[in-house]
C-alpha atoms as a PDB file:
ATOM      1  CA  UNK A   1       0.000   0.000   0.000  1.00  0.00           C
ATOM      2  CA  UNK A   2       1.398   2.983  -1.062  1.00  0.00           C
ATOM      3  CA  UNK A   3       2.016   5.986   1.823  1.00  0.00           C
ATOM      4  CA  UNK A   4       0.210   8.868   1.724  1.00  0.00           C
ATOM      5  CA  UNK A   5       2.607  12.512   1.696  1.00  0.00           C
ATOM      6  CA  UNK A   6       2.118  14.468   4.907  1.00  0.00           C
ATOM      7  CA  UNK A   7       1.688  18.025   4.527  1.00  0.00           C
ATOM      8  CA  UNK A   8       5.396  18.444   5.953  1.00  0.00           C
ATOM      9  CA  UNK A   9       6.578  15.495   3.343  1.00  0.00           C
ATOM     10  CA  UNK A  10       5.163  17.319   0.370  1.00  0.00           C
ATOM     11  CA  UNK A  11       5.820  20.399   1.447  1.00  0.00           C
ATOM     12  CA  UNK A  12       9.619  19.109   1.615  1.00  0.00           C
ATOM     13  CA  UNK A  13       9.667  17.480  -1.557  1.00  0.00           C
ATOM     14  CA  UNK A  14       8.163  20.871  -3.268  1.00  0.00           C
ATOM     15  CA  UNK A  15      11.130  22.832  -1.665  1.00  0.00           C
ATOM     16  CA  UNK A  16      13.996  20.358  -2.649  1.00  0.00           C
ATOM     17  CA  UNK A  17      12.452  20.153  -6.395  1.00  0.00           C
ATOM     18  CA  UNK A  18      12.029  24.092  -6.338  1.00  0.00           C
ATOM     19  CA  UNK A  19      16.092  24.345  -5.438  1.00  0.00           C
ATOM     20  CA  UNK A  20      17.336  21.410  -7.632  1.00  0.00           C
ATOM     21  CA  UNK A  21      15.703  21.689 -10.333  1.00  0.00           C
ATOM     22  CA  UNK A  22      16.805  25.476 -11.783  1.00  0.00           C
ATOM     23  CA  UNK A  23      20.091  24.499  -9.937  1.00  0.00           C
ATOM     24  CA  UNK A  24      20.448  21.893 -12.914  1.00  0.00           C
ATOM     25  CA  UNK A  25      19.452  24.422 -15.211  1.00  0.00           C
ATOM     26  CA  UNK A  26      22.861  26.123 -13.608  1.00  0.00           C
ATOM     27  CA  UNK A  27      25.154  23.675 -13.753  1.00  0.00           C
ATOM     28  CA  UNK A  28      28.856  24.756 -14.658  1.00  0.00           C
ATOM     29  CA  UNK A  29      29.126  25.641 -18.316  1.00  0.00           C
ATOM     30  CA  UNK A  30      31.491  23.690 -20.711  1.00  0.00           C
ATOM     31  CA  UNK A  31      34.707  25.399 -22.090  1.00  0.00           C
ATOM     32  CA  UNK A  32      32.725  26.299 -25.281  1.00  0.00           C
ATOM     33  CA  UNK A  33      29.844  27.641 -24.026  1.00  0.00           C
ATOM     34  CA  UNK A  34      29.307  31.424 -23.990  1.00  0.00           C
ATOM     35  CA  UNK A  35      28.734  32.184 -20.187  1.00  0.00           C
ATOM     36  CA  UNK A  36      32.073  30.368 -20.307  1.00  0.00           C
ATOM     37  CA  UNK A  37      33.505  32.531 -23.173  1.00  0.00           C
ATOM     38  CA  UNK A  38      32.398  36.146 -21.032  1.00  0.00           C
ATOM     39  CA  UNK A  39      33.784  35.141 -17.619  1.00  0.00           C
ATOM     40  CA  UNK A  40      30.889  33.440 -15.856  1.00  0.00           C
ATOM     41  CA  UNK A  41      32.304  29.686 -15.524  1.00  0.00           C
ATOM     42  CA  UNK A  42      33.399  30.442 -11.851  1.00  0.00           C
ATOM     43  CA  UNK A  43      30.010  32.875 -11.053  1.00  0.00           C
ATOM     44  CA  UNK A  44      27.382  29.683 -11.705  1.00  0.00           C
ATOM     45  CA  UNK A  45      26.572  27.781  -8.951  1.00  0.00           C
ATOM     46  CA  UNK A  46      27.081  23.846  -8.677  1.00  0.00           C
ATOM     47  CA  UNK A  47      23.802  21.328  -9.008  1.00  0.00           C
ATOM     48  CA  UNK A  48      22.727  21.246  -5.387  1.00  0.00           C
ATOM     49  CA  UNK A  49      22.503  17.299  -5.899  1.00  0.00           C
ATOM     50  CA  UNK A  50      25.464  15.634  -6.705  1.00  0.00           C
ATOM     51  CA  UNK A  51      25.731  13.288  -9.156  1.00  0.00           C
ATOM     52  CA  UNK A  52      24.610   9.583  -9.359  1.00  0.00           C
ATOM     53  CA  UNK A  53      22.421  10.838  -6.308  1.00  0.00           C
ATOM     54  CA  UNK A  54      19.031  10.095  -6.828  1.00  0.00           C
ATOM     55  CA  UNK A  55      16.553  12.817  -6.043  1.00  0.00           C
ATOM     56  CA  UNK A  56      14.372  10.645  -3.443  1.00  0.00           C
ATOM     57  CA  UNK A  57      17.971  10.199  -1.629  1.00  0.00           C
ATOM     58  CA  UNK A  58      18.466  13.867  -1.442  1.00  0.00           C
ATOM     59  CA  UNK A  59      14.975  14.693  -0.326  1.00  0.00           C
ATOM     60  CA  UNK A  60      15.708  11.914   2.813  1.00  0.00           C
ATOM     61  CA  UNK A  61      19.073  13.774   3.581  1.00  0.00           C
ATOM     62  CA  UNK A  62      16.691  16.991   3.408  1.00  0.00           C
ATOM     63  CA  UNK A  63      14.357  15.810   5.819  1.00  0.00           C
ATOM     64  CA  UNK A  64      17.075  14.375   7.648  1.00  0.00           C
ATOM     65  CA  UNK A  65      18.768  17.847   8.149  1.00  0.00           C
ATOM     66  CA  UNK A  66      15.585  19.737   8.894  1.00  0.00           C
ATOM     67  CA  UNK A  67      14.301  16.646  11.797  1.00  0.00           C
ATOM     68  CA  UNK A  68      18.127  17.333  13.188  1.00  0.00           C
ATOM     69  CA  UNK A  69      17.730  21.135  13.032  1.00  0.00           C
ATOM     70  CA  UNK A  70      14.107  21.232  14.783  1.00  0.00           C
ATOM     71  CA  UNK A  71      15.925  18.844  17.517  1.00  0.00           C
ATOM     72  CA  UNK A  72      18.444  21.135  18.284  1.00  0.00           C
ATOM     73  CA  UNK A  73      16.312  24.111  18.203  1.00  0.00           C
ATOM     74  CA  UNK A  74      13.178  22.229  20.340  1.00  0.00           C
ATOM     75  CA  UNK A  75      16.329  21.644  23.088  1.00  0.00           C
ATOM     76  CA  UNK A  76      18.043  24.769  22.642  1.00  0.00           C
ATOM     77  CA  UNK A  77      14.340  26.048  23.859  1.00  0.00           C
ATOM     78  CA  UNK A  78      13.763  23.634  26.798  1.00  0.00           C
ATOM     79  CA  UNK A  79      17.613  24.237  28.273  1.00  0.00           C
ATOM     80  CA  UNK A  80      16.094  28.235  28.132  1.00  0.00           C
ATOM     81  CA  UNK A  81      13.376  27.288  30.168  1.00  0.00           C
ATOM     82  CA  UNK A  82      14.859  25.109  32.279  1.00  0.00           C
ATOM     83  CA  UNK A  83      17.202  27.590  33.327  1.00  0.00           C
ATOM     84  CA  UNK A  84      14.813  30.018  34.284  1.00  0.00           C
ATOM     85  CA  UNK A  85      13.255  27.131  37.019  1.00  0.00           C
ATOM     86  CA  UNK A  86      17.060  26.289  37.876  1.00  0.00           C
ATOM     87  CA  UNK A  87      18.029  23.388  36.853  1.00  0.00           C
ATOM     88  CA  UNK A  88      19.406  22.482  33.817  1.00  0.00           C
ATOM     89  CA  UNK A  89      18.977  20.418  30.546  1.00  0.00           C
ATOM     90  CA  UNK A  90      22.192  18.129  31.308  1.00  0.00           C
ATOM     91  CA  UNK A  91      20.669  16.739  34.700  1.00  0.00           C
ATOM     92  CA  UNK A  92      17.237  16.163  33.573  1.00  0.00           C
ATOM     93  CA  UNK A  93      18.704  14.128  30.646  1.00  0.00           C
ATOM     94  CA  UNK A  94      20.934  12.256  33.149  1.00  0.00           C
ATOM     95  CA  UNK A  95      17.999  11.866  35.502  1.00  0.00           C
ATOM     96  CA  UNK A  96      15.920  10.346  32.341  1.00  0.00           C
ATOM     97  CA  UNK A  97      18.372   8.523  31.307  1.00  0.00           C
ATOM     98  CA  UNK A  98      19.030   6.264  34.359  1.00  0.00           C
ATOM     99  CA  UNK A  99      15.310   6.029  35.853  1.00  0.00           C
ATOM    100  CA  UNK A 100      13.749   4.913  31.898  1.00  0.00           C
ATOM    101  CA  UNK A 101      16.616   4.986  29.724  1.00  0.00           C
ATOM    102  CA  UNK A 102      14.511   8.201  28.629  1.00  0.00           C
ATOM    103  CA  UNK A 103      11.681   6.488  27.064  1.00  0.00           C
ATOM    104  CA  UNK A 104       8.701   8.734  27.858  1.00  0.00           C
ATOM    105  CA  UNK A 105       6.083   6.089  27.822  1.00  0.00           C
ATOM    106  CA  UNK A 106       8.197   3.462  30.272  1.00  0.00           C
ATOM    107  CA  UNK A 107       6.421   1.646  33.107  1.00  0.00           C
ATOM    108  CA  UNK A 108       7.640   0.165  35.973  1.00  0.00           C
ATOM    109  CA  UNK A 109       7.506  -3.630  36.900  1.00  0.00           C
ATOM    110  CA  UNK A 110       4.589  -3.421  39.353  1.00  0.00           C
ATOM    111  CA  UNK A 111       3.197  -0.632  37.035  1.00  0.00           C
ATOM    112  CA  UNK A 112       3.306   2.529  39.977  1.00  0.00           C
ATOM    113  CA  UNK A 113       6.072   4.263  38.506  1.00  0.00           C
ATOM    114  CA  UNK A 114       5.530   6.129  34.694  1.00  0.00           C
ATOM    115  CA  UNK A 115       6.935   8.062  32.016  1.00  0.00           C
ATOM    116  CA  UNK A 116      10.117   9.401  31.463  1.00  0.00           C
ATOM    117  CA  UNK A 117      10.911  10.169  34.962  1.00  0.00           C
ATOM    118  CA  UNK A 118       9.158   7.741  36.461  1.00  0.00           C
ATOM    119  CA  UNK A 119       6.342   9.682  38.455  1.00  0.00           C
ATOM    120  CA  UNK A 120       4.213   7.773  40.635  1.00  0.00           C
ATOM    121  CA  UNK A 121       0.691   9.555  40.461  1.00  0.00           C
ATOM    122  CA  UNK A 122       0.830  11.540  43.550  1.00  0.00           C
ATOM    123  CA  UNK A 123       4.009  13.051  42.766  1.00  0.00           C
ATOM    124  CA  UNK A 124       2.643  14.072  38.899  1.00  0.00           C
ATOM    125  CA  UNK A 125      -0.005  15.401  40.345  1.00  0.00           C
ATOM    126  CA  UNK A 126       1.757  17.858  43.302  1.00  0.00           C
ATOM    127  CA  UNK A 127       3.363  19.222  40.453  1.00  0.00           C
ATOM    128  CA  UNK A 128       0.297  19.776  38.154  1.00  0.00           C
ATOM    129  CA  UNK A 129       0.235  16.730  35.809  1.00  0.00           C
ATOM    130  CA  UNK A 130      -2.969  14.854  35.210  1.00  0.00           C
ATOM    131  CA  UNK A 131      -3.877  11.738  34.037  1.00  0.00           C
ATOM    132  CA  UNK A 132      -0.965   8.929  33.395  1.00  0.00           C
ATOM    133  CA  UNK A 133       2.342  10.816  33.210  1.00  0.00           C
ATOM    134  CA  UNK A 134       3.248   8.155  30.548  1.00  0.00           C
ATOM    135  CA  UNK A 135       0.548   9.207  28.212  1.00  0.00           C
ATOM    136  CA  UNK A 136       1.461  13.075  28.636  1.00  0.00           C
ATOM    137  CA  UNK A 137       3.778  14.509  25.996  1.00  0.00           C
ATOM    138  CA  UNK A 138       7.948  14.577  26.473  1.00  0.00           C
ATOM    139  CA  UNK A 139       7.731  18.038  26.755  1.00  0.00           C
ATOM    140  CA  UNK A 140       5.166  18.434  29.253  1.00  0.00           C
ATOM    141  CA  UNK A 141       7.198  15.121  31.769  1.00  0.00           C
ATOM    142  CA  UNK A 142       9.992  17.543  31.270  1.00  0.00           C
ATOM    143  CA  UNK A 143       8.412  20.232  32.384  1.00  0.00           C
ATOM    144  CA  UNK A 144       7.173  18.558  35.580  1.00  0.00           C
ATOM    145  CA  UNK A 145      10.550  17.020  36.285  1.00  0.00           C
ATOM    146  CA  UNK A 146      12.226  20.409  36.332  1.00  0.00           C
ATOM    147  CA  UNK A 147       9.305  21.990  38.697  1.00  0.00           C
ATOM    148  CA  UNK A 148       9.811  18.892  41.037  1.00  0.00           C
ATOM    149  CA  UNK A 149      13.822  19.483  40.614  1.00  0.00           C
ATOM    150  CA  UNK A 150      12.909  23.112  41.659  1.00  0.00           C
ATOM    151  CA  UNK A 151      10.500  22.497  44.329  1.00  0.00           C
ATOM    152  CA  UNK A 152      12.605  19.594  46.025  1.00  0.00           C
ATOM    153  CA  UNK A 153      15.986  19.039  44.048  1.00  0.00           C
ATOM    154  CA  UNK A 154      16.937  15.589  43.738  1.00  0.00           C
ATOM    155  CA  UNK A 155      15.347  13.864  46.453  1.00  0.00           C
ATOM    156  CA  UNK A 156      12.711  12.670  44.258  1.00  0.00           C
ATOM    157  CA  UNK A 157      14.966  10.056  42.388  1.00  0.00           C
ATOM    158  CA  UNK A 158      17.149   8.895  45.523  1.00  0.00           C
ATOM    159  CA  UNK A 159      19.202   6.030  43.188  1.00  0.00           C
ATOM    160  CA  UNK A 160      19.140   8.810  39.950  1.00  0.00           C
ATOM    161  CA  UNK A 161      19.248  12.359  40.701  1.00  0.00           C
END
C-alpha cells in the first residue's frame, strides 16, 4: 500500500524540487559555451545534488537535516526554560536517562512508577500533571521534572538524581 505525503513530506519534496531543479538548469558551463567565453564559468553555482544521487535520496538527507535542526532548536528552547526554574537540561537528561533509559512512555515492573521520569501519580499530580504521566507529551514530563527538581531538588529520584 502505497504511503500517503504528509503536509510536511510534500511540502519538503516541493522545496527540494524548487532548489534542484533550476540548480540543474545552472550547472557549470562547458569550455565552449558562452557564459564560459564572457567570464561566468566560476560565477554559476554547482547542481545542489550531486551526481549519481538520486533525487528521493536527497529529499531523505533533506528531511534528515531539517528533523536534526528542529531537535536542536526544540532543546536549545527547553535548556532556556529550564534555566529560568534552575536546573538544567544536562541533569534532567541524566535523571531520564538512568530512571527509563529516557523512554517517555516506560512503566515500571509493578506498574506505579511512569513516564520518562518515572512519576508515581501523587508526585505528577503535586506538580500539576494529570492523568498517566506516561501518556502526557515529552515536553510536558519535562516540564514537571524540572518543577519537582525546583520544588525539592533531587530527592525525588534517591538512586538517579
Amino acid at each position: 500500500m502505497p504511503r500517503l505525503l504528509t503536509k510536511r513530506t510534500y511540502s519538503i519534496s516541493v522545496l527540494v524540487l524548487a532548489l534542484t531543479i533550476p540548480a540543474a538548469a545552472f550547472a557549470a558551463p562547458e569550455n565552449g559555451s558562452p557564459s564560459a567565453r564572457i567570464g561566468l564559468a566560476d560565477a554559476v553555482p554547482a547542481p545542489l545534488i550531486e551526481p549519481g544521487v538520486s533525487l528521493r535520496v536527497e529529499m531523505r538527507r533533506a528531511a534528515r537535516r531539517f528533523r536534526k535542526a528542529r531537535r536542536a532548536r526544540l532543546r536549545r528552547e527547553r535548556t532556556a526554560a529550564f534555566a529560568s526554574l534552575g536546573v538544567s537540561n544536562a541533569t534532567l537528561e541524566s535523571i531520564a536517562s538512568c530512571e527509563s533509559g529516557g523512554d517517555p512512555t516506560a512503566v515500571s515492573s509493578n506498574g506505579s512508577y511512569r513516564g520518562k521520569y518515572q512519576f508515581d501519580y501523587g508526585t505528577w499530580e503535586s506538580v500539576g500533571g494529570s492523568g498517566d504521566p506516561a501518556a502526557a507529551s515529552e515536553a510536558e514530563q519535562d516540564y514537571r521534572a524540572a518543577l519537582l527538581y525546583t520544588q525539592s531538588g533531587s530527592s525525588p529520584w534517591p538512586i538517579c538524581g
